[in-house]
Protein backbone atom coordinates (compact mmCIF):
# COMPACT_ATOMS: atom_id res chain seq x y z
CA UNK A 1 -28.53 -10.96 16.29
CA UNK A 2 -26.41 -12.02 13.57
CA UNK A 3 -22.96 -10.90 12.41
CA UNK A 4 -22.52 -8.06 10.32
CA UNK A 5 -21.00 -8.30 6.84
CA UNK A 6 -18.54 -5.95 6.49
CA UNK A 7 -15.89 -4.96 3.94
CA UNK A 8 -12.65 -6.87 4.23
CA UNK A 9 -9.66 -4.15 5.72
CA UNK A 10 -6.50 -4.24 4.42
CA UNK A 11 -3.04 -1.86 4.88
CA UNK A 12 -1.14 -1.10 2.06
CA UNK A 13 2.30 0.68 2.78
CA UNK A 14 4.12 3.54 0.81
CA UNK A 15 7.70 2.82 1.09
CA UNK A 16 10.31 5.34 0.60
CA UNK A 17 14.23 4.50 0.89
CA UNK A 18 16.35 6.50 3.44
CA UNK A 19 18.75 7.36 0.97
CA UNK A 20 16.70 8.22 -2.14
CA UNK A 21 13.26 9.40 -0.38
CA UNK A 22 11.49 10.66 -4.11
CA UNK A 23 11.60 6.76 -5.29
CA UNK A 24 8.13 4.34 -4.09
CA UNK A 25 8.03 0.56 -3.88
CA UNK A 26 5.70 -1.04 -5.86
CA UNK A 27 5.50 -4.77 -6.21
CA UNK A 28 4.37 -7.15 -9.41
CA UNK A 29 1.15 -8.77 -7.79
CA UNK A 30 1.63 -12.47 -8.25
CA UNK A 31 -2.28 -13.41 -7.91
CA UNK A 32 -5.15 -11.44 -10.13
CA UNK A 33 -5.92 -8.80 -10.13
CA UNK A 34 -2.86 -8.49 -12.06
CA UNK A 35 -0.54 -5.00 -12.09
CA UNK A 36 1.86 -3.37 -9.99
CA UNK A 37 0.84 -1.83 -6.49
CA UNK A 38 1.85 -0.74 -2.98
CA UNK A 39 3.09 -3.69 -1.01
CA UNK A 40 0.06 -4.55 1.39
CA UNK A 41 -2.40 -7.38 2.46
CA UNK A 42 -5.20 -8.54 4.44
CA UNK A 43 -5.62 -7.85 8.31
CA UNK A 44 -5.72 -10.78 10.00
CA UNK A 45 -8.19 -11.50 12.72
CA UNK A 46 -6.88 -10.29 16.06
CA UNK A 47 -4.21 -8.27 14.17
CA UNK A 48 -3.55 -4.59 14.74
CA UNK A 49 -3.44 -2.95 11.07
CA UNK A 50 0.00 -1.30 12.40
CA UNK A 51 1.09 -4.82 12.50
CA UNK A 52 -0.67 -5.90 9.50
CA UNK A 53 1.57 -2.85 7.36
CA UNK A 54 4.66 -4.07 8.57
CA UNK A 55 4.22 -8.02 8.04
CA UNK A 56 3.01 -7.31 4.80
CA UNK A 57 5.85 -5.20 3.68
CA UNK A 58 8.00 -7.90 5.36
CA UNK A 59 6.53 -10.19 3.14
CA UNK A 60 5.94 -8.85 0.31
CA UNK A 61 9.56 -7.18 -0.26
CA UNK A 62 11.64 -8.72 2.78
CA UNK A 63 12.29 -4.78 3.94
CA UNK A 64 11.80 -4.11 7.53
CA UNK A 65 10.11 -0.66 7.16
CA UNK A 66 9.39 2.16 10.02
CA UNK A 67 5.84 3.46 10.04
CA UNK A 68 5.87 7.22 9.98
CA UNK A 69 2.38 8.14 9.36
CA UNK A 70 -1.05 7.26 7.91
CA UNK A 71 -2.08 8.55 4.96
CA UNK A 72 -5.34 8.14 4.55
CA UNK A 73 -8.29 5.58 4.46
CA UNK A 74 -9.93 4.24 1.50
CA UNK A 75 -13.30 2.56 1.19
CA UNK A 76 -14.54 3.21 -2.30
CA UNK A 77 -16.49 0.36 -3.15
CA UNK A 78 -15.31 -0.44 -6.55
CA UNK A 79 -11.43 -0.09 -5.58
CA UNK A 80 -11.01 -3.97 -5.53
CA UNK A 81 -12.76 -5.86 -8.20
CA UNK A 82 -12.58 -8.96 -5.81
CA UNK A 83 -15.04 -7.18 -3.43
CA UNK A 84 -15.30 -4.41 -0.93
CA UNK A 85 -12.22 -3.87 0.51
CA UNK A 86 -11.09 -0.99 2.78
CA UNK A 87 -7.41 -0.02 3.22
CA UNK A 88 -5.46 1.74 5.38
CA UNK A 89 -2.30 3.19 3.67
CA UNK A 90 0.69 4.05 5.60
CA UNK A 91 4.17 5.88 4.67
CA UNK A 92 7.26 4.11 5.90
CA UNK A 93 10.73 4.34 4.89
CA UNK A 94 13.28 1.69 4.13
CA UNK A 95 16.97 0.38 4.16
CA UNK A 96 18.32 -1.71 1.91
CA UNK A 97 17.59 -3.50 -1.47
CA UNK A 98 13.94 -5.42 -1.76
CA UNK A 99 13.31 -8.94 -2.56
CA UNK A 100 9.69 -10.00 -4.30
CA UNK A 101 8.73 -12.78 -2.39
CA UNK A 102 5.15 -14.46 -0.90
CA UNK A 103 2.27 -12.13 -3.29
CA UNK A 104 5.05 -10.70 -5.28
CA UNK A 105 6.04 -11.19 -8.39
CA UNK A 106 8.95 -8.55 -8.71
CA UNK A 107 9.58 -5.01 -6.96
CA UNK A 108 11.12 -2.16 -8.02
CA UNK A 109 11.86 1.50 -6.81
CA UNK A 110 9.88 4.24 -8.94
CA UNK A 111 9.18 7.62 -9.47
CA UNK A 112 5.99 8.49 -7.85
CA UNK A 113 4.99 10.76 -10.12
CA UNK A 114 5.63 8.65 -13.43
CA UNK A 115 5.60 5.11 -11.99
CA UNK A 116 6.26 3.50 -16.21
CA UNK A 117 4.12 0.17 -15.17
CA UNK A 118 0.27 -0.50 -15.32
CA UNK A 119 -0.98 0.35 -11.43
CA UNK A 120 -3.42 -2.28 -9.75
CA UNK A 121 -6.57 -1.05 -7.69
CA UNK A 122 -6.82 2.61 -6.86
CA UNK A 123 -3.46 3.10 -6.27
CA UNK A 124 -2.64 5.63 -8.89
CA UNK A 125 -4.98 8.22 -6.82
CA UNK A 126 -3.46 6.91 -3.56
CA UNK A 127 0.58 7.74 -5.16
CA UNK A 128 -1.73 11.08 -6.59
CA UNK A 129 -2.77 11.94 -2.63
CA UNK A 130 0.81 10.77 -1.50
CA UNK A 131 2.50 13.56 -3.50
CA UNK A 132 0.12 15.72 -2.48
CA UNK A 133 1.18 14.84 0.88
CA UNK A 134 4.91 15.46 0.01
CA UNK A 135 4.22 18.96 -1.51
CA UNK A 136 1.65 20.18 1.40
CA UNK A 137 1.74 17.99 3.98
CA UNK A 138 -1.27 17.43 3.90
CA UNK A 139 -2.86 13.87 4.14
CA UNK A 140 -5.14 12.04 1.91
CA UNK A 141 -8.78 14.31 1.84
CA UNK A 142 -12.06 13.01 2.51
CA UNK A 143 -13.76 11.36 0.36
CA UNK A 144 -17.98 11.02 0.01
């Protein structure tokens, strides 16, 4: 029996600053496709996704960010125009000031709800779902 082929998994992080929790960080992507989105990356093999979130952000914006919950799982298909890619996206909050570095281009903190720069991928429904989240509590719904 041969190996499956599977989607590639990825966790993207929604990262809120202690001290002004309605801003987002979204980074400048440094490698097509082009735009601004969550800070986030590929799993690497034998990595926990957990892990994944927080070595990407580390990465990515040089913030060491706390994990406080998943929002949701997305597998659409068409969401990455380099292939199938599934993501888990988790909220975390952050101290300090970020630093674009490794995939990053730039990084700034933004309003959520009028981010002001072209978004990469899917993630203007994921920052859609997360204030959702913020006004219900609920997390991100399912999706067929």
């Amino acid at each position: 029996m041969g190996v499956p082929v599977t989607p590639l998994l990825a966790a993207d992080v929604i990262i809120r600053p202690e001290a002004a929790p309605d801003q987002v960080l979204l980074i400048q992507r440094r490698n097509p496709p082009h735009g601004w989105a969550l800070p986030g990356g590929f799993v690497d093999q034998g990595e926990r996704v957990e892990v994944a979130a927080l070595r990407e952000a580390r990465e990515e914006t040089g913030l060491e960010v706390s994990l406080q919950a998943l929002l949701g799982c997305y597998s659409d298909p068409g969401r990455d125009p380099r292939g199938h890619t599934v993501s888990a996206v988790y909220l975390a909050t952050a101290r300090g000031e970020p630093r674009a570095a490794d995939d990053a281009r730039d990084a700034r903190w933004v309003d959520p709800a009028a981010p002001g720069v072209p978004l990469a991928f899917d993630h203007a429904l994921i920052l859609g779902d997360y204030l959702h989240y913020c006004a219900t509590g609920e997390v991100a719904p399912l999706r067929f």
